[in-house]
N, C-alpha and C. Protein backbone atom coordinates (compact mmCIF):
# COMPACT_ATOMS: atom_id res chain seq x y z
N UNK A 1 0.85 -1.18 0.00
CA UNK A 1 0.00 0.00 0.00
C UNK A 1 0.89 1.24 0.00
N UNK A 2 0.47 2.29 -0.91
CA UNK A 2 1.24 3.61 -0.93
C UNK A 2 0.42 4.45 -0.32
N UNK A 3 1.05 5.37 0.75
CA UNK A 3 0.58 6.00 1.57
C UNK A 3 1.06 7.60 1.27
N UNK A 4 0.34 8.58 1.29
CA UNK A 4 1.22 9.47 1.50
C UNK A 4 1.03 10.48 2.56
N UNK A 5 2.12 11.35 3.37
CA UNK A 5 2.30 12.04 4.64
C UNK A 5 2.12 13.07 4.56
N UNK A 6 1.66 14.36 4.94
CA UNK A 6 1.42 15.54 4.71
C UNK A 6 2.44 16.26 6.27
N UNK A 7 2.98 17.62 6.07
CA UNK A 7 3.49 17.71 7.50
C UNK A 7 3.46 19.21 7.31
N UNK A 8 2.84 20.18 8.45
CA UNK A 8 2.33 21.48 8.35
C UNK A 8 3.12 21.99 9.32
N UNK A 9 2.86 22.84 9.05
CA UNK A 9 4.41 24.12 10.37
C UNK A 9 3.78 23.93 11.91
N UNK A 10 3.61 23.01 12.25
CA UNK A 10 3.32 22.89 13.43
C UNK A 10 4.31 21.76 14.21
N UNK A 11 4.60 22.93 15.92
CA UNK A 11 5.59 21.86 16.31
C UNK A 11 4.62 20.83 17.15
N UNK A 12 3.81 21.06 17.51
CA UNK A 12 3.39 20.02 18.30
C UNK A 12 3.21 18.97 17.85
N UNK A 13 3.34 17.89 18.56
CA UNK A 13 2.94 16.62 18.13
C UNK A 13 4.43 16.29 16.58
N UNK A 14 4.72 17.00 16.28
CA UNK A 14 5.96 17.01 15.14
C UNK A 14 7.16 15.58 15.20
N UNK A 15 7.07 15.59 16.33
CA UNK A 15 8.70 14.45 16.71
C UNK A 15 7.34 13.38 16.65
N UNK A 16 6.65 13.24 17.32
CA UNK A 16 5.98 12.30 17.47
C UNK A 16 5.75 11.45 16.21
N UNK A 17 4.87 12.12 15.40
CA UNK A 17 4.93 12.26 14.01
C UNK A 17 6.05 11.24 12.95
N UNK A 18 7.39 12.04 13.63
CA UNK A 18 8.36 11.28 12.85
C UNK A 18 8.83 9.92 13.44
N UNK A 19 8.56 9.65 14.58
CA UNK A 19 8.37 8.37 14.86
C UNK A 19 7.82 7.43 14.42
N UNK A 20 6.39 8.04 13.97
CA UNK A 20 5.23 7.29 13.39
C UNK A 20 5.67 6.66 12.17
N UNK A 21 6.19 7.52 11.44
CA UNK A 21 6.60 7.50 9.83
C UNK A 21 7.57 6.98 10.01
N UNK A 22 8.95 6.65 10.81
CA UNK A 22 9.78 5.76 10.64
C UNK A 22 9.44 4.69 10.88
N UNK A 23 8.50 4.21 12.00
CA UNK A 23 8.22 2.76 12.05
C UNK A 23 7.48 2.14 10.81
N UNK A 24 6.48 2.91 10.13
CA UNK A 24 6.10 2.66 8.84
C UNK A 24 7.05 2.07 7.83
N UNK A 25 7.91 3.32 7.45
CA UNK A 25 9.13 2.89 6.98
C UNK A 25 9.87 1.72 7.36
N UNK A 26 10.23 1.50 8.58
CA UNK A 26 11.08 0.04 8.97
C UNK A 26 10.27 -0.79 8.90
N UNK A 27 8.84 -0.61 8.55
CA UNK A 27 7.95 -2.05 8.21
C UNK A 27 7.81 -2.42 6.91
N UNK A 28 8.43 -1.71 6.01
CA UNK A 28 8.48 -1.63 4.52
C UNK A 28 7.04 -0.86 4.30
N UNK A 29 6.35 -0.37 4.38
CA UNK A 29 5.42 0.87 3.67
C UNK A 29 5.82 2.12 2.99
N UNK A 30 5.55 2.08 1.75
CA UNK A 30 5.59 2.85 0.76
C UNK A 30 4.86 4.33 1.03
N UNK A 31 5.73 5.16 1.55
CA UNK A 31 5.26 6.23 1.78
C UNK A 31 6.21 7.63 0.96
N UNK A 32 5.48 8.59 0.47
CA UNK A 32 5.84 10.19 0.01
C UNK A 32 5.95 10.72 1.26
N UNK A 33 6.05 12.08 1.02
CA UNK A 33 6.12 12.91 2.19
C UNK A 33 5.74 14.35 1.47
N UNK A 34 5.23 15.16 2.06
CA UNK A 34 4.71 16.10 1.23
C UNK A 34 4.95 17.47 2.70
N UNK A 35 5.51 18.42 2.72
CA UNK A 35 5.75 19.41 3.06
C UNK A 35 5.20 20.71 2.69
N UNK A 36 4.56 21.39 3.71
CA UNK A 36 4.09 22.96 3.32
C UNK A 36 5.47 23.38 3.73
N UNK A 37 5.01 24.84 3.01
CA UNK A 37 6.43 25.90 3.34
C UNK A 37 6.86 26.11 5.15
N UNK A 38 5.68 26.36 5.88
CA UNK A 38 6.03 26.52 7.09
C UNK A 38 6.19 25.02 7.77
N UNK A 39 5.81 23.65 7.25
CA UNK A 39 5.75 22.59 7.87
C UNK A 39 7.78 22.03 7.56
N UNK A 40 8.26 22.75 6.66
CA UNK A 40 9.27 22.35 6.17
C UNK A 40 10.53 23.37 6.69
N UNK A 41 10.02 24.63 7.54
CA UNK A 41 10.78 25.45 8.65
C UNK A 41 10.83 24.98 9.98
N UNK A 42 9.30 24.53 10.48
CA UNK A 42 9.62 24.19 11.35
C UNK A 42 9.88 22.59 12.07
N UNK A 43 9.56 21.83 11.05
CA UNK A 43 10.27 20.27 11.25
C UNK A 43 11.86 21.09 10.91
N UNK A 44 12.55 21.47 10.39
CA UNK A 44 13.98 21.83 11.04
C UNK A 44 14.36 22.53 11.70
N UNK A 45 13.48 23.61 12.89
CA UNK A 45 13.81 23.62 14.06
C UNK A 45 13.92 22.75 15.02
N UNK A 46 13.18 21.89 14.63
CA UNK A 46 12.44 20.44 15.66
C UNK A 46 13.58 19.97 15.50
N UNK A 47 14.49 19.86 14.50
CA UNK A 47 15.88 18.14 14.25
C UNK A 47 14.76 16.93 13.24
N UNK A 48 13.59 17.43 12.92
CA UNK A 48 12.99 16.61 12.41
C UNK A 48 13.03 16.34 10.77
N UNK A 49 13.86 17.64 9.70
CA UNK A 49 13.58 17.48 8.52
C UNK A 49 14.55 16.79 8.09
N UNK A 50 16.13 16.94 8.54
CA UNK A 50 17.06 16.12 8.73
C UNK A 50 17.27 14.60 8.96
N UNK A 51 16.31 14.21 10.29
CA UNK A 51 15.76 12.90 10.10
C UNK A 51 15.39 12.45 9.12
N UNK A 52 14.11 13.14 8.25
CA UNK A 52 13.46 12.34 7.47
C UNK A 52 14.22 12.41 6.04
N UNK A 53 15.34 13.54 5.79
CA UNK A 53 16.08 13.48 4.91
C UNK A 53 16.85 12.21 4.61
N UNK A 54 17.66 11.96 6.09
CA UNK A 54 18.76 10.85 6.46
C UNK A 54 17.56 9.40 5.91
N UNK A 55 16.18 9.39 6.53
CA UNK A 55 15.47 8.39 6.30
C UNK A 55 15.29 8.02 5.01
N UNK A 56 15.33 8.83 4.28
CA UNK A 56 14.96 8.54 2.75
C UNK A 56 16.24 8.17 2.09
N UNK A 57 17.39 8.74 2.53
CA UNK A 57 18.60 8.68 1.53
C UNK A 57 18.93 6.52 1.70
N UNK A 58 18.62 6.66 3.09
CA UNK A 58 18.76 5.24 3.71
C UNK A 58 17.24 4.11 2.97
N UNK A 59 16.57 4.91 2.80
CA UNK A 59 15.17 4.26 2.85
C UNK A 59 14.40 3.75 1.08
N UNK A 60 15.04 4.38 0.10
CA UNK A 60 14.85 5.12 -0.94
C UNK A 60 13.49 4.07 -1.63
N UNK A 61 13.40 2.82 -1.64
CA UNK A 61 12.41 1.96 -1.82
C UNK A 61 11.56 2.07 -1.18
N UNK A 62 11.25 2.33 -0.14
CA UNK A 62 10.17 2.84 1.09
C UNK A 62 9.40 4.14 0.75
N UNK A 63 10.38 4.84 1.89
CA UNK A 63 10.16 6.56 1.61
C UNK A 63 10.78 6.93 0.30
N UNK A 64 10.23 6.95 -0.70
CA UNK A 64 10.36 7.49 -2.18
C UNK A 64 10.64 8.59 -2.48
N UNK A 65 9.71 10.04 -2.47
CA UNK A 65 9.61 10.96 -2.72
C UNK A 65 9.64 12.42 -1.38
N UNK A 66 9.97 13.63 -1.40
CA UNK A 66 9.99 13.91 -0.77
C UNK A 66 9.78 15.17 -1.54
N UNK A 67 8.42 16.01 -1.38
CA UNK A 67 7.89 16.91 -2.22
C UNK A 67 7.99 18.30 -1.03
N UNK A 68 8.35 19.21 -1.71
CA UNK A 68 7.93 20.52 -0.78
C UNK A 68 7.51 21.57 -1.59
N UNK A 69 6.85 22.59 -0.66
CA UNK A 69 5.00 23.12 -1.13
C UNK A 69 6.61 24.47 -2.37
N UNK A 70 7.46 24.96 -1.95
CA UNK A 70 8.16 25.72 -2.67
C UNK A 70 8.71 25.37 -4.38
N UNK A 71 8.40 23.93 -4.27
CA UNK A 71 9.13 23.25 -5.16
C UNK A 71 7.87 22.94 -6.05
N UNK A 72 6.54 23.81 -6.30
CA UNK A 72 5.67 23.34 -6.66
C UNK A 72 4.73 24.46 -7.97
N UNK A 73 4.48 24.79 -8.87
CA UNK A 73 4.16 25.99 -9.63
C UNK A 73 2.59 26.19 -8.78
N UNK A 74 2.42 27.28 -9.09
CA UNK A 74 1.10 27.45 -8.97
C UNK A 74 -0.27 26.75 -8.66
N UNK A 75 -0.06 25.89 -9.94
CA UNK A 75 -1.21 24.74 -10.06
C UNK A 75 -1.00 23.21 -9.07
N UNK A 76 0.27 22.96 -8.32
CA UNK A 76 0.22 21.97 -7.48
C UNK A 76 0.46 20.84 -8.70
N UNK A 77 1.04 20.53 -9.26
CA UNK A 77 1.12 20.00 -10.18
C UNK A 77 1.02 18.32 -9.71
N UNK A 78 1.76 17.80 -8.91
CA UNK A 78 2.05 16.79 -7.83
C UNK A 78 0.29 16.29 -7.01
N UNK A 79 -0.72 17.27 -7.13
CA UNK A 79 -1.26 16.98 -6.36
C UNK A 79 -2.42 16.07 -6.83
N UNK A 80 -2.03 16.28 -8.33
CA UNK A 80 -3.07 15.18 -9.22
C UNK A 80 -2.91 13.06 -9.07
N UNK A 81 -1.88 13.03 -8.33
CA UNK A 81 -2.12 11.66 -7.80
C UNK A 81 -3.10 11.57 -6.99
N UNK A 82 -3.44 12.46 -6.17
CA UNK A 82 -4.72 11.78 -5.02
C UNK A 82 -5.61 11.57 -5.73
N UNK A 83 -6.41 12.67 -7.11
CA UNK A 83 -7.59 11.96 -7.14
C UNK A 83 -7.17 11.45 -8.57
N UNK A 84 -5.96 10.44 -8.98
CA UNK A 84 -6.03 9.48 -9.55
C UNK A 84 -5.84 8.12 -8.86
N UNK A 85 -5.71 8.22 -7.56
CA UNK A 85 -5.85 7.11 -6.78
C UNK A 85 -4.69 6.43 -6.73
N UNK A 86 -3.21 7.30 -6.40
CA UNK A 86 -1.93 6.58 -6.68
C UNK A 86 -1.67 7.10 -5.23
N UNK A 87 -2.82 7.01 -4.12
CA UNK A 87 -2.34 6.63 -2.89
C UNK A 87 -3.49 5.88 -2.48
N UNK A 88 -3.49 5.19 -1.02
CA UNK A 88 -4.64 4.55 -0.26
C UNK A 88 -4.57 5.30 0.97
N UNK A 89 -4.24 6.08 1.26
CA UNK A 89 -4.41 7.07 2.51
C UNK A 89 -3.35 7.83 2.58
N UNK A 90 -3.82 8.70 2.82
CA UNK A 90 -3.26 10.57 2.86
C UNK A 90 -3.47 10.53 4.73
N UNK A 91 -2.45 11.01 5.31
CA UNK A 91 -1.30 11.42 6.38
C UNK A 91 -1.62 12.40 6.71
N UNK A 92 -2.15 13.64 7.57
CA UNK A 92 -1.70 14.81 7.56
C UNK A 92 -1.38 15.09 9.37
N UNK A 93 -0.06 15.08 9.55
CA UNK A 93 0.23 15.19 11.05
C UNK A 93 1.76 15.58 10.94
N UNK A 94 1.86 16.47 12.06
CA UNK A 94 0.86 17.20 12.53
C UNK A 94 0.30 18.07 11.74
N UNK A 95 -1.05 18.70 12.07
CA UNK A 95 -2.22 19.31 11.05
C UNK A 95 -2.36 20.97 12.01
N UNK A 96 -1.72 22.34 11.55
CA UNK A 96 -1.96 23.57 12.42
C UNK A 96 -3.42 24.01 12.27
N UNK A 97 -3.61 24.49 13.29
CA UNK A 97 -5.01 25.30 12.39
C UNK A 97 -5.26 26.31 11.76
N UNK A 98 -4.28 26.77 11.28
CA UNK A 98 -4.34 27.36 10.21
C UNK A 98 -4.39 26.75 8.71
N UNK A 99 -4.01 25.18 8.49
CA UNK A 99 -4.36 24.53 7.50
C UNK A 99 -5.99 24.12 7.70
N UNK A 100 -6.25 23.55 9.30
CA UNK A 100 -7.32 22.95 9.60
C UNK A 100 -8.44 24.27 9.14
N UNK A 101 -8.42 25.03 9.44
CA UNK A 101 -9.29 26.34 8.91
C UNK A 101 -9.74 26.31 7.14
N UNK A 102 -8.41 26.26 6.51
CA UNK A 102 -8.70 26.35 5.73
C UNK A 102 -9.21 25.14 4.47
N UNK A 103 -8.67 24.29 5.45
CA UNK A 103 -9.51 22.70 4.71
C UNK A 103 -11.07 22.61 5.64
N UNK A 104 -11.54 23.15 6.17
CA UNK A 104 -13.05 23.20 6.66
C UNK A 104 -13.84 24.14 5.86
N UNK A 105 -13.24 24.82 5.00
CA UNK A 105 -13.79 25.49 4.39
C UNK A 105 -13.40 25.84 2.63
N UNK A 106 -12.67 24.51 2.40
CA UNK A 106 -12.28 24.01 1.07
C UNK A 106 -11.74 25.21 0.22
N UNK A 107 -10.30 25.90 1.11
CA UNK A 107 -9.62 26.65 0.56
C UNK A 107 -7.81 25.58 0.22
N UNK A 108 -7.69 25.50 -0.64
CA UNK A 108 -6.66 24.93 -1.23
C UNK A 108 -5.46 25.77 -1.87
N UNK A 109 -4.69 26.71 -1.33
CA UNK A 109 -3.36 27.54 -1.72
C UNK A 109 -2.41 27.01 -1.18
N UNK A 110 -2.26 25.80 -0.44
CA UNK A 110 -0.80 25.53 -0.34
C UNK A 110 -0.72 23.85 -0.68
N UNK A 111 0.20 23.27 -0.55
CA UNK A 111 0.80 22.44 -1.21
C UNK A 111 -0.60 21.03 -0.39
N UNK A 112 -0.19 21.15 1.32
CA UNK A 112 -0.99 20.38 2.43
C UNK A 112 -2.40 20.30 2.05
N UNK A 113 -2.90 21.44 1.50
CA UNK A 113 -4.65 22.20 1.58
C UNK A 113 -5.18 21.59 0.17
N UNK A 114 -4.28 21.63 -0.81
CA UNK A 114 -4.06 21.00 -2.39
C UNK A 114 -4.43 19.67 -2.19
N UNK A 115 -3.37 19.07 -1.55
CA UNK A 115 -3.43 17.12 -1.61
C UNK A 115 -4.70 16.80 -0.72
N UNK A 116 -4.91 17.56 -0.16
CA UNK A 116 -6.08 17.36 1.03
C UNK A 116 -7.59 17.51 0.32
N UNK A 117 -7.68 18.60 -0.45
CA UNK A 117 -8.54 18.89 -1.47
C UNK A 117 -8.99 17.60 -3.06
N UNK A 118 -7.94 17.26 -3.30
CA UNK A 118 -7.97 16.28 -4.20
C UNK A 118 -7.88 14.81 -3.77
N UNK A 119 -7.00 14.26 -1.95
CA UNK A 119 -8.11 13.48 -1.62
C UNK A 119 -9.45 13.31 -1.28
N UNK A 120 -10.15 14.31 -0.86
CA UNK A 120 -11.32 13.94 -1.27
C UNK A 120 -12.13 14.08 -2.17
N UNK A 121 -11.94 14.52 -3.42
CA UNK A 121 -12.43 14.16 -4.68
C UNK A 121 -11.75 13.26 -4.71
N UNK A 122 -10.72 11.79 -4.85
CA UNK A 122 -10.57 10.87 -5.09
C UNK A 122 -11.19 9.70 -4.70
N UNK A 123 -11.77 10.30 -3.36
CA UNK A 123 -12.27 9.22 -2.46
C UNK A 123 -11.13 8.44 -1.23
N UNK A 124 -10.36 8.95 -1.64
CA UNK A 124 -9.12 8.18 -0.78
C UNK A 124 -9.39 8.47 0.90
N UNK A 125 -8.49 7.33 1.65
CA UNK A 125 -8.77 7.43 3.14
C UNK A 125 -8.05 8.49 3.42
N UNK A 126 -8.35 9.41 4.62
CA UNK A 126 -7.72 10.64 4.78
C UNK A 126 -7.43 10.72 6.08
N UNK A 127 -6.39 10.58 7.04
CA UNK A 127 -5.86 10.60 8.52
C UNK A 127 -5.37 11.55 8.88
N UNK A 128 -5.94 12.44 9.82
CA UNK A 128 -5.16 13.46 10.31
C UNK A 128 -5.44 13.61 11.89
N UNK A 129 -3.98 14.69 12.27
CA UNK A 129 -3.57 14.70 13.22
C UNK A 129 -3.47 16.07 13.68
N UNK A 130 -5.00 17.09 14.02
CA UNK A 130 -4.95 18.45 13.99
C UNK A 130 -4.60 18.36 15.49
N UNK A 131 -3.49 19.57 15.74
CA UNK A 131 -2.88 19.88 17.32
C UNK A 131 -4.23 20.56 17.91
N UNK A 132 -5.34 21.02 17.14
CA UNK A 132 -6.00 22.08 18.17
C UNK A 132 -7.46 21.08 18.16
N UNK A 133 -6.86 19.79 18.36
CA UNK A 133 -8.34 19.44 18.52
C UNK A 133 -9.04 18.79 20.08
N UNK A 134 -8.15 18.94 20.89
CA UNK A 134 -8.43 19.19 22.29
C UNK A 134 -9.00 20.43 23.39
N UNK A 135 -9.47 20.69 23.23
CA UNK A 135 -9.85 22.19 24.07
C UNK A 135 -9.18 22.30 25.47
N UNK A 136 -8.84 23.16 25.69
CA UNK A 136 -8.49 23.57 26.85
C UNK A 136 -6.86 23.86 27.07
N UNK A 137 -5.91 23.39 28.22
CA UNK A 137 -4.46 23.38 28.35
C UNK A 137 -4.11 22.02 28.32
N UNK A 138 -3.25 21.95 27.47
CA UNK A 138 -2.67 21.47 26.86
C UNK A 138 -0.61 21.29 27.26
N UNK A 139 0.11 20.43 27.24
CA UNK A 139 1.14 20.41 27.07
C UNK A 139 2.21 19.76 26.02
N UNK A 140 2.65 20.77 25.27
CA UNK A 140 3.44 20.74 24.03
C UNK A 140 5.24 20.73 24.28
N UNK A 141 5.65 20.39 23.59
CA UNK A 141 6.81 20.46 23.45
C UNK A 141 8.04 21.33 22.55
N UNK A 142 8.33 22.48 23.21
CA UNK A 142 9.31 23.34 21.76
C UNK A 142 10.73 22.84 21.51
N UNK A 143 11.00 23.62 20.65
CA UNK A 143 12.60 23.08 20.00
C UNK A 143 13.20 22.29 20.56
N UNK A 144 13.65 23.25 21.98
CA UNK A 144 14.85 22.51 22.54
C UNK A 144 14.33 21.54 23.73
N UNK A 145 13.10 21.18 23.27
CA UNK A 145 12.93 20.25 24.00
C UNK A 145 11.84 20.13 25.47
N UNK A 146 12.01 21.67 26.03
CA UNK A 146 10.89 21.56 27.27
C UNK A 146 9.52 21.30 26.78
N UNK A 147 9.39 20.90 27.77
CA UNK A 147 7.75 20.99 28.18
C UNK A 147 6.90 22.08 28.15
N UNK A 148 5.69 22.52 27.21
CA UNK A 148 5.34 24.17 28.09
C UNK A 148 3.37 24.03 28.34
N UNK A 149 2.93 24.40 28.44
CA UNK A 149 1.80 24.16 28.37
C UNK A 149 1.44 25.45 28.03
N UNK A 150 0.13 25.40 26.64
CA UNK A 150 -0.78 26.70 26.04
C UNK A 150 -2.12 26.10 26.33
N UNK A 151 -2.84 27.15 25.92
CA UNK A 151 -4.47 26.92 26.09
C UNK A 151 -4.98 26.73 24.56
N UNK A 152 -5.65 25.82 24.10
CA UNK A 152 -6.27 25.72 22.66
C UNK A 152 -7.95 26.16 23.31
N UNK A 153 -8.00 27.44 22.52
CA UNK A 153 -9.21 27.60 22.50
C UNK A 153 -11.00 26.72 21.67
N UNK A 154 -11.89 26.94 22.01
CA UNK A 154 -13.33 26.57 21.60
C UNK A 154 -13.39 26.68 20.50
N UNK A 155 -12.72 27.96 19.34
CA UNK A 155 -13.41 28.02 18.14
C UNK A 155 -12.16 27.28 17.30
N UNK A 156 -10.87 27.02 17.47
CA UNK A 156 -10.13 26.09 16.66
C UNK A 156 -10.44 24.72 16.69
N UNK A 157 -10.62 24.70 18.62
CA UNK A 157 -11.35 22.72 18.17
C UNK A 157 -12.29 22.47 17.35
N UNK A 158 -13.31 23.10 17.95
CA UNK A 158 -14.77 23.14 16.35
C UNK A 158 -13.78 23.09 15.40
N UNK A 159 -12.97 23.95 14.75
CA UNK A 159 -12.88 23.99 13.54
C UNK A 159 -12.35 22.53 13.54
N UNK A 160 -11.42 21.56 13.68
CA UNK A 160 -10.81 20.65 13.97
C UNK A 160 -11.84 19.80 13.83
N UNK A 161 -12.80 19.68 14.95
CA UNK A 161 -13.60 18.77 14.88
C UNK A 161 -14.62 18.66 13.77
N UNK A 162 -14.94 20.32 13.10
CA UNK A 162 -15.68 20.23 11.56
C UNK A 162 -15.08 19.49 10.84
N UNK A 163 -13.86 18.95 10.70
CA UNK A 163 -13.53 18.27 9.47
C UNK A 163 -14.20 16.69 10.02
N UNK A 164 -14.55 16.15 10.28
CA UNK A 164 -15.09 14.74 10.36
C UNK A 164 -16.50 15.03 9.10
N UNK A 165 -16.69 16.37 8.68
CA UNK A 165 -17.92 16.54 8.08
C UNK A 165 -17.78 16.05 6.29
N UNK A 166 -16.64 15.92 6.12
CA UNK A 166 -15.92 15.34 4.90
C UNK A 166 -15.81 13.44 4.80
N UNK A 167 -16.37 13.09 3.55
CA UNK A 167 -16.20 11.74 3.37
C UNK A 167 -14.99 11.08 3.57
N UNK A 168 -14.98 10.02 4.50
CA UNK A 168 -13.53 9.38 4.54
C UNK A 168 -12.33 10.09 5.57
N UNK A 169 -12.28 11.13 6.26
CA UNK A 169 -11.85 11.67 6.99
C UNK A 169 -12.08 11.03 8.50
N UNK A 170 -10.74 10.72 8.96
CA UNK A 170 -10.40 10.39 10.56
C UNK A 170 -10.16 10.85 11.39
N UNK A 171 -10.19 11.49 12.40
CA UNK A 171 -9.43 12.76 12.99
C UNK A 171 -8.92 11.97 14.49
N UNK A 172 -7.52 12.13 14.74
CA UNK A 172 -7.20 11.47 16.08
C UNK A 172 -6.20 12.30 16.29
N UNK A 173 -6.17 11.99 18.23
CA UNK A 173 -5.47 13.25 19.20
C UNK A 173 -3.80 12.91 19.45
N UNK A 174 -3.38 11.51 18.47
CA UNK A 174 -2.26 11.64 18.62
C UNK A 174 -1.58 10.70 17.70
N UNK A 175 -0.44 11.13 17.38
CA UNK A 175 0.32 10.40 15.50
C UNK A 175 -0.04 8.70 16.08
N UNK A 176 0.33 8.18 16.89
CA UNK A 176 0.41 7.24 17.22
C UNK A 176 -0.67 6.53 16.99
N UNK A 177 -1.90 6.81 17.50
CA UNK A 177 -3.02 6.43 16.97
C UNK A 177 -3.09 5.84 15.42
N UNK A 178 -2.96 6.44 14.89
CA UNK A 178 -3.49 6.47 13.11
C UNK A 178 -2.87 4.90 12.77
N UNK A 179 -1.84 4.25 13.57
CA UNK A 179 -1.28 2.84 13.37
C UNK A 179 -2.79 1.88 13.31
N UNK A 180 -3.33 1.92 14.51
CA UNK A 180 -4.82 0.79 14.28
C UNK A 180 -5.48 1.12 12.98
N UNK A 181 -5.22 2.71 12.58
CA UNK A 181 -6.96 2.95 11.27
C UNK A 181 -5.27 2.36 10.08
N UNK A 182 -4.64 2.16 10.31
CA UNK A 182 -4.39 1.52 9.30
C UNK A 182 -3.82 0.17 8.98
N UNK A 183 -3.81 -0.39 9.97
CA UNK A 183 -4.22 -1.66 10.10
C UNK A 183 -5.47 -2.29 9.64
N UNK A 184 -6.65 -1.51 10.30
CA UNK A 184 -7.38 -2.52 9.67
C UNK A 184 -7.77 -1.77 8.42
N UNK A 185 -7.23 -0.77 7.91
CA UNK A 185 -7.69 -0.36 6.88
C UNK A 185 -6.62 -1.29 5.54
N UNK A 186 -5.69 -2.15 5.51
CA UNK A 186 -5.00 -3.07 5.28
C UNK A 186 -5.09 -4.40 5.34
N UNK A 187 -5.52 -4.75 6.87
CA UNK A 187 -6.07 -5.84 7.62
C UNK A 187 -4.06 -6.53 7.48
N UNK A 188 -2.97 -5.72 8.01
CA UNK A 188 -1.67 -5.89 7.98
C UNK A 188 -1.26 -5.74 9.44
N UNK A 189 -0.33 -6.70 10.33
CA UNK A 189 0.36 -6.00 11.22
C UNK A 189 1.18 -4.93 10.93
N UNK A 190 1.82 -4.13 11.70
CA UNK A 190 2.33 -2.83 11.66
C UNK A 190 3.34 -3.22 13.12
């Protein structure tokens, strides 16, 4: 099964994330990786774009491709595999809400909002991993590593939680999760 990963400028949940996607990878799953402009600044504050660089150079039968939203014309050119069905589930973790905003309301200008847009006109399974979909305080993790705790407000979770209103869309509170929906969406150990 070819999968592909979406990864948005958000640090939270970010390392986690790349955990997820390496164990994929060390299970042999065929996964892309697809980068917005800010998801591809701040996975290398994290130590995280480097990883997944090192992962692919090592991985190259696995992790295949490694697309970013800068490297892309206008029209998203790349983004016409989803709805030709040359994936079985689309990735998006971590998901900011500022993408989550604008996929609840089927605005598509960046690379994340594009593939997200044309999986669902494909029909394809769609997994994501929005940081603001917990209400309240919260504890995140920055760069160098502490602990900090913010408050996610009422009107980003809604927004978060509006996306379940889309066909085929999963929404879970942590990368880790998304291993069972694709299991049995496979019926494969992992």
């Amino acid at each position: 099964m070819r999968l592909a990963w979406g990864i948005t400028g958000a640090g939270h949940y970010i390392r986690d994330s790349y955990e997820v996607l390496k164990q994929l990878v060390e299970k042999k799953w065929k996964i892309d990786i697809f980068f917005s402009e800010a998801g591809k600044t701040v996975a290398k504050m994290y130590g995280v774009l480097k990883k997944i660089q090192d992962l692919h150079e090592k991985n190259k039968e696995h992790l295949n491709s490694i697309f970013y939203d800068s490297g892309q014309s206008p029209g998203y050119v790349v983004s016409a595999r989803f709805n030709l069905n040359k994936y079985r589930a689309l990735i998006i973790s971590p998901v900011t809400s500022n993408s989550v905003a604008k996929m609840s309301i089927g605005i598509a200008d960046t690379l994340i909002t594009n593939i997200f847009s044309q999986m669902i006109k494909g029909s394809g399974k769609i997994l994501l991993v929005p940081c603001d979909i917990v209400c309240g305080e919260i504890e995140t993790e920055i760069p160098n590593g502490e602990k900090i705790m913010i408050h996610i407000d009422e009107f980003n979770c809604q927004n978060a939680l509006n996306l379940k209103k889309f066909p085929n869309v999963s929404l879970f509170k942590h990368p880790k999760e998304i291993i069972q929906d694709l299991i049995e969406l496979e019926n494969v150990d992992i």
